[in-house]
N, C-alpha and C. Protein backbone atom coordinates (compact mmCIF):
# COMPACT_ATOMS: atom_id res chain seq x y z
N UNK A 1 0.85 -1.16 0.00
CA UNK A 1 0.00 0.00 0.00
C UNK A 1 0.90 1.23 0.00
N UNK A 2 0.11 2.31 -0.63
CA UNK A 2 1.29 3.46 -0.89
C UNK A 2 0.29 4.87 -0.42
N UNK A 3 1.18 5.74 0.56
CA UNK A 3 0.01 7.15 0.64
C UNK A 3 1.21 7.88 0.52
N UNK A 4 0.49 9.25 0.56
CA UNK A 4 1.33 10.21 -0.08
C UNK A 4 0.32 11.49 0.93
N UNK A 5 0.94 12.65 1.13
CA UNK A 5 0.82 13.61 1.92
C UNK A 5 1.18 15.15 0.72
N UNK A 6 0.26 15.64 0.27
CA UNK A 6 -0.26 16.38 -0.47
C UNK A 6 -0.39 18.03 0.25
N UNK A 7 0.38 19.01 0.08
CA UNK A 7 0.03 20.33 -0.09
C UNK A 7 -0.06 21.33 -0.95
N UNK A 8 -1.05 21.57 -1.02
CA UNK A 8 -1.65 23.05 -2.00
C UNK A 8 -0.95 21.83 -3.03
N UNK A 9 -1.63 20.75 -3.41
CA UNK A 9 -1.81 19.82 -4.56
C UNK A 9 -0.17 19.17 -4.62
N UNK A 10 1.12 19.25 -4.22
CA UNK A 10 2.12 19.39 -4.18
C UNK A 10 1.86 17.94 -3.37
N UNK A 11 2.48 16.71 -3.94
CA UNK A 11 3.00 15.63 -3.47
C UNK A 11 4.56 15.81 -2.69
N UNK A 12 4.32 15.78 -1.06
CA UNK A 12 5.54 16.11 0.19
C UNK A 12 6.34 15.12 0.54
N UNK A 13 4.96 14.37 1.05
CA UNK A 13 5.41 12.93 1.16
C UNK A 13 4.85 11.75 0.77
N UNK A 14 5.69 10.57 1.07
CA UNK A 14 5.52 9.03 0.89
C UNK A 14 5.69 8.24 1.87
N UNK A 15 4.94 6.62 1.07
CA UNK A 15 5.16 5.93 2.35
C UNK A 15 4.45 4.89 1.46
N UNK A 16 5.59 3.62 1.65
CA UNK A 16 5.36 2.20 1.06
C UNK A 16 5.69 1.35 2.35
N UNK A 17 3.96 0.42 2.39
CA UNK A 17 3.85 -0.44 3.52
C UNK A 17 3.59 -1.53 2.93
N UNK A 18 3.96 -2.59 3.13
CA UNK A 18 4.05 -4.23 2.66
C UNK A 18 3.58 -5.27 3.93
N UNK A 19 2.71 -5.79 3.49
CA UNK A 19 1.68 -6.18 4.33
C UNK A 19 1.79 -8.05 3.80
N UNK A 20 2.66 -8.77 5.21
CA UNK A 20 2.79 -9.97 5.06
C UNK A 20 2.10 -10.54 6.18
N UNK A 21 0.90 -11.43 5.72
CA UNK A 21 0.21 -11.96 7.23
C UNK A 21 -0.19 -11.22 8.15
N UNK A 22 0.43 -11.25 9.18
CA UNK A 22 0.00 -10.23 10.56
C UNK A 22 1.25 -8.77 10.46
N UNK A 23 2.19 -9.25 9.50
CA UNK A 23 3.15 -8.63 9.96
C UNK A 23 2.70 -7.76 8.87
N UNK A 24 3.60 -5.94 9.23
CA UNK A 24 3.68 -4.99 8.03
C UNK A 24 4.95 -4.15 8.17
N UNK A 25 5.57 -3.94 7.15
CA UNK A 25 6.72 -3.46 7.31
C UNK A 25 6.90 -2.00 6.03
N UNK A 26 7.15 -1.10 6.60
CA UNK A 26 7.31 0.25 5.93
C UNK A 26 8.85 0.36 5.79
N UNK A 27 8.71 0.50 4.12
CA UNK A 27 9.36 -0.45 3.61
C UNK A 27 10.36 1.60 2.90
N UNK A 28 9.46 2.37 2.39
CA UNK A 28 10.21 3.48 1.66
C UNK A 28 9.39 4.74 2.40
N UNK A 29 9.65 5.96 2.77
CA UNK A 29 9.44 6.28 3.87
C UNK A 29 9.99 7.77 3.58
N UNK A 30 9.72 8.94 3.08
CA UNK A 30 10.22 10.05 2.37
C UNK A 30 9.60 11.65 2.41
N UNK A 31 10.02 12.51 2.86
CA UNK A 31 9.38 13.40 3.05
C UNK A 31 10.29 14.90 2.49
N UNK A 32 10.14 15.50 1.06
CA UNK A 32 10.68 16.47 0.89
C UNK A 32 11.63 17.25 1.64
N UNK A 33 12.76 17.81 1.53
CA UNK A 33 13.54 18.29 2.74
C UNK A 33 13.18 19.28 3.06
N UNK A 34 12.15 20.31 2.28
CA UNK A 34 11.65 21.87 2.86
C UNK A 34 10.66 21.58 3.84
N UNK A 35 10.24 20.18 3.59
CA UNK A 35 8.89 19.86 4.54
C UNK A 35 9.48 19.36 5.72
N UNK A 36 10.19 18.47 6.01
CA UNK A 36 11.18 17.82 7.12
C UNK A 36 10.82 18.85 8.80
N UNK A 37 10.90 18.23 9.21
CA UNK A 37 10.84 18.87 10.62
C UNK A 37 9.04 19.54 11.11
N UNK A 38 8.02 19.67 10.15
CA UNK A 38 7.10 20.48 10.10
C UNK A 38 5.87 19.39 10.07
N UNK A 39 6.15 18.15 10.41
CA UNK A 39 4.94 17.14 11.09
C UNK A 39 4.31 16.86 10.06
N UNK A 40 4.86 16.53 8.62
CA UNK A 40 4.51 16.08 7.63
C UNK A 40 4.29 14.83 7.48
N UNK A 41 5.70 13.99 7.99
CA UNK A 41 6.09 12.69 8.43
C UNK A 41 5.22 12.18 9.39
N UNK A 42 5.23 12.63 10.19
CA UNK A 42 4.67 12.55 11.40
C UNK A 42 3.36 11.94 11.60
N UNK A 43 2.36 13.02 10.45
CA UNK A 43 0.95 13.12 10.15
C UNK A 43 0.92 11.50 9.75
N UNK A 44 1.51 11.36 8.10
CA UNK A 44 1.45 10.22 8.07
C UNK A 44 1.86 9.30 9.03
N UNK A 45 2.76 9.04 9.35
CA UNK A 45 2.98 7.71 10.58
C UNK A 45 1.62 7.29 11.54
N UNK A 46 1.19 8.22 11.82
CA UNK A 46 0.43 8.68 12.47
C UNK A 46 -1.18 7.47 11.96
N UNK A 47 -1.14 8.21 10.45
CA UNK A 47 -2.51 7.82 9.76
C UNK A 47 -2.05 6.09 9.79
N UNK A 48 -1.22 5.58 9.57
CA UNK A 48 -0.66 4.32 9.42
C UNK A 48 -0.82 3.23 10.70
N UNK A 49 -0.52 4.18 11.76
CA UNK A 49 0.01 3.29 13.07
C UNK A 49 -1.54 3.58 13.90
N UNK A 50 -2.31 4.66 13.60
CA UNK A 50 -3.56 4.84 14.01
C UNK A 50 -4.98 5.31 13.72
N UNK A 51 -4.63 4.69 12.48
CA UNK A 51 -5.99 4.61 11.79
C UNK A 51 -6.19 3.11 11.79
N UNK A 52 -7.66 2.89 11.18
CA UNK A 52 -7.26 1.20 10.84
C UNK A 52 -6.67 0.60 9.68
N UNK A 53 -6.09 1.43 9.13
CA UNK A 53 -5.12 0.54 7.72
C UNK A 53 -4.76 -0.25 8.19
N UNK A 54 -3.96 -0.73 9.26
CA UNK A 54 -3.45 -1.96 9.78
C UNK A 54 -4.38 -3.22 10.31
N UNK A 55 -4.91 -2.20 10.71
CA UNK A 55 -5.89 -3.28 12.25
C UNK A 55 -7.15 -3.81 11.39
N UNK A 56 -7.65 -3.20 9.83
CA UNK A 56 -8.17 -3.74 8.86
C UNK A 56 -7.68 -4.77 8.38
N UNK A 57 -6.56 -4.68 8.39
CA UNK A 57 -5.76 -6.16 7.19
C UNK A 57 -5.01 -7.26 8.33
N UNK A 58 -5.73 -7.14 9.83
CA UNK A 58 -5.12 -7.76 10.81
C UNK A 58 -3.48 -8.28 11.03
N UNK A 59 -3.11 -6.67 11.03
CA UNK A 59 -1.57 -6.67 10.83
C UNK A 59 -1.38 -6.68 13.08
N UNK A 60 -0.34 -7.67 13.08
CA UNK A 60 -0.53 -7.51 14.58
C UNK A 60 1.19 -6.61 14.61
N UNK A 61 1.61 -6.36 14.16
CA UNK A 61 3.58 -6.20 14.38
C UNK A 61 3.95 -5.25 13.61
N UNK A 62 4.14 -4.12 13.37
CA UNK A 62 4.62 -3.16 12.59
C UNK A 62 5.90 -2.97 12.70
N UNK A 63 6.69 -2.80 11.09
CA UNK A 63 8.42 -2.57 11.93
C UNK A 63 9.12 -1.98 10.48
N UNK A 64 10.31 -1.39 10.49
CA UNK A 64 10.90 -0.61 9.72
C UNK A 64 12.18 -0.59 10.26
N UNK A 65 13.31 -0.36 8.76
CA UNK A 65 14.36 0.01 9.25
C UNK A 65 14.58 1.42 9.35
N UNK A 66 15.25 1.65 10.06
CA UNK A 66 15.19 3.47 10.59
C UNK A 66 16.72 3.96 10.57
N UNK A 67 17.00 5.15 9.76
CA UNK A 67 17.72 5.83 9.88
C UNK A 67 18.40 6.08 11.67
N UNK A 68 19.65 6.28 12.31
CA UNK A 68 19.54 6.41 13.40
C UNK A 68 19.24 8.32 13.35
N UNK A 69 19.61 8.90 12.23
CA UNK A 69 19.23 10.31 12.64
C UNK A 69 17.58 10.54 13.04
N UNK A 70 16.59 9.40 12.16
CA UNK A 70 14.97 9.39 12.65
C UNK A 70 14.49 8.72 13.48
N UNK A 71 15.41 8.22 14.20
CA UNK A 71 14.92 7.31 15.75
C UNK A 71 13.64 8.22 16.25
N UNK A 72 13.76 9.51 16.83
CA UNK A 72 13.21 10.19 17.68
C UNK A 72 11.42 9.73 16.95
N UNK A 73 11.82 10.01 16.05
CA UNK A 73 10.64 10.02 15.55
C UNK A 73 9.63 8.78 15.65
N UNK A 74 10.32 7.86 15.11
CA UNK A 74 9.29 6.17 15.76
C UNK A 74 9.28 6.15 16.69
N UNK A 75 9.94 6.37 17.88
CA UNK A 75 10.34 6.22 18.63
C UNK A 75 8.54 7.14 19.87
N UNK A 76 8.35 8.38 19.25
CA UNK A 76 7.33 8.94 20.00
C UNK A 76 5.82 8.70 19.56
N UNK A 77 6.38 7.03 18.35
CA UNK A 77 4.91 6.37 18.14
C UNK A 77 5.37 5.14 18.31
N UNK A 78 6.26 4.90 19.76
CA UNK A 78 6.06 3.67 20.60
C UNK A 78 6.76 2.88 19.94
N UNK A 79 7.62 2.98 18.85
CA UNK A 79 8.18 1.78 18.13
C UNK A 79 9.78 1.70 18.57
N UNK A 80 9.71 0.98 19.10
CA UNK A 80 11.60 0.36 20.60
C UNK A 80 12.32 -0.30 19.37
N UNK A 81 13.67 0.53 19.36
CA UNK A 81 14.99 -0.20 18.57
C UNK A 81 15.02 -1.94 19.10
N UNK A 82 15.42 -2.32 18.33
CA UNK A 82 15.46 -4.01 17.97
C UNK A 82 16.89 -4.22 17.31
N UNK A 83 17.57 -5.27 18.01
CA UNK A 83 19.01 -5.57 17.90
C UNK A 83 20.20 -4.53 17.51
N UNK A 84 21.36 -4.19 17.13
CA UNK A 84 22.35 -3.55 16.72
C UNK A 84 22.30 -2.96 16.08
N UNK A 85 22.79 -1.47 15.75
CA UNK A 85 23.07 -0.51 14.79
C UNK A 85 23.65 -1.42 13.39
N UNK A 86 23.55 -1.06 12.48
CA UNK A 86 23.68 -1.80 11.12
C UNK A 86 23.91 -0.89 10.24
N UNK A 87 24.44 -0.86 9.08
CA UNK A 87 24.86 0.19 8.21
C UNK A 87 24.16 -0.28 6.82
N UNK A 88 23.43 0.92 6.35
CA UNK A 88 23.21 0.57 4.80
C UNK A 88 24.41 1.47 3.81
N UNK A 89 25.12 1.09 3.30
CA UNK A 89 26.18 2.00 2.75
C UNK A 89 27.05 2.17 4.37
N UNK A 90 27.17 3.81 4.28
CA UNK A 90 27.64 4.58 5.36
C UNK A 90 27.07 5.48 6.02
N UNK A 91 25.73 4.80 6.36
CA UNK A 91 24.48 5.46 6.81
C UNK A 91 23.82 4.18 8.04
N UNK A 92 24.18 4.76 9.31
CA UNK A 92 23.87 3.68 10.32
C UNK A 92 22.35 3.96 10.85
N UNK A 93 21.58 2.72 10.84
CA UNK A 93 20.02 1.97 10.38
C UNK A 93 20.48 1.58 12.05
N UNK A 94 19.27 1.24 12.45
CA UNK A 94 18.42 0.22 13.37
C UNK A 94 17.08 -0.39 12.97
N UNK A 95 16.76 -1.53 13.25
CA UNK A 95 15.11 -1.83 13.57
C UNK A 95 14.59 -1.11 14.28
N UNK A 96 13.60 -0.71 14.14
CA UNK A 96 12.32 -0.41 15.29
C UNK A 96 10.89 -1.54 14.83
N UNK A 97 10.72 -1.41 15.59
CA UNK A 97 9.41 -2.13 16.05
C UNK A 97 8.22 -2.11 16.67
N UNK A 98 7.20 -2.39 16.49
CA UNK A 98 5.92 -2.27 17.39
C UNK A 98 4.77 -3.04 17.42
N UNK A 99 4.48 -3.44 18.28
CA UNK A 99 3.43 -4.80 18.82
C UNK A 99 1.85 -3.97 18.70
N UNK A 100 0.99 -4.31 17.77
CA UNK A 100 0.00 -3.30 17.51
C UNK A 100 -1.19 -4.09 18.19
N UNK A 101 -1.67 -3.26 19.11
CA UNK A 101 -3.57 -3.82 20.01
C UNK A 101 -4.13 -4.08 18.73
N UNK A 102 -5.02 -5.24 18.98
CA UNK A 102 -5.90 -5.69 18.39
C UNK A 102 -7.18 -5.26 18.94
């Protein structure tokens, strides 16, 4: 599934979620850099982790790999780092994760 975050008609942001079984994993995850910091991101995560897009397609586990500069950010929608810092290139990633109420 793919949403996108739209101003004054202007596509800001994205967001590709892949939906296996119970599990869903947000997979591409992108938000213009003029928009960055201004709860663009946010909004969406938001619509994802608390709307029922998930809890419709009985996703129980939500999880992503995360930039460590965007920790803060999963992080204040409950989603806890999961095993070791990891590098994609020269850009150090963690898991986050989150156990979603049914």
């Amino acid at each position: 599934m793919h949403l996108g975050a739209f101003i004054e008609g202007q596509l800001v942001c994205v967001a590709s979620v892949f939906i296996d079984g119970n599990r869903a994993r947000l997979r591409k995850f992108a938000t213009l850099p003029e928009y960055q910091g201004q709860g663009v991101g946010g909004a969406v995560l938001s619509t994802i982790l608390n709307g029922n897009i998930l809890s419709d397609q009985g996703v129980e586990n939500f999880w992503c790999d995360a930039r460590e500069s965007a920790m803060s950010l999963y992080k204040r929608f409950g989603m806890l780092p999961e095993g070791q810092r990891f590098y994609k290139g020269d850009i150090p990633y963690f898991r986050m994760n989150i156990q979603l109420e049914q």
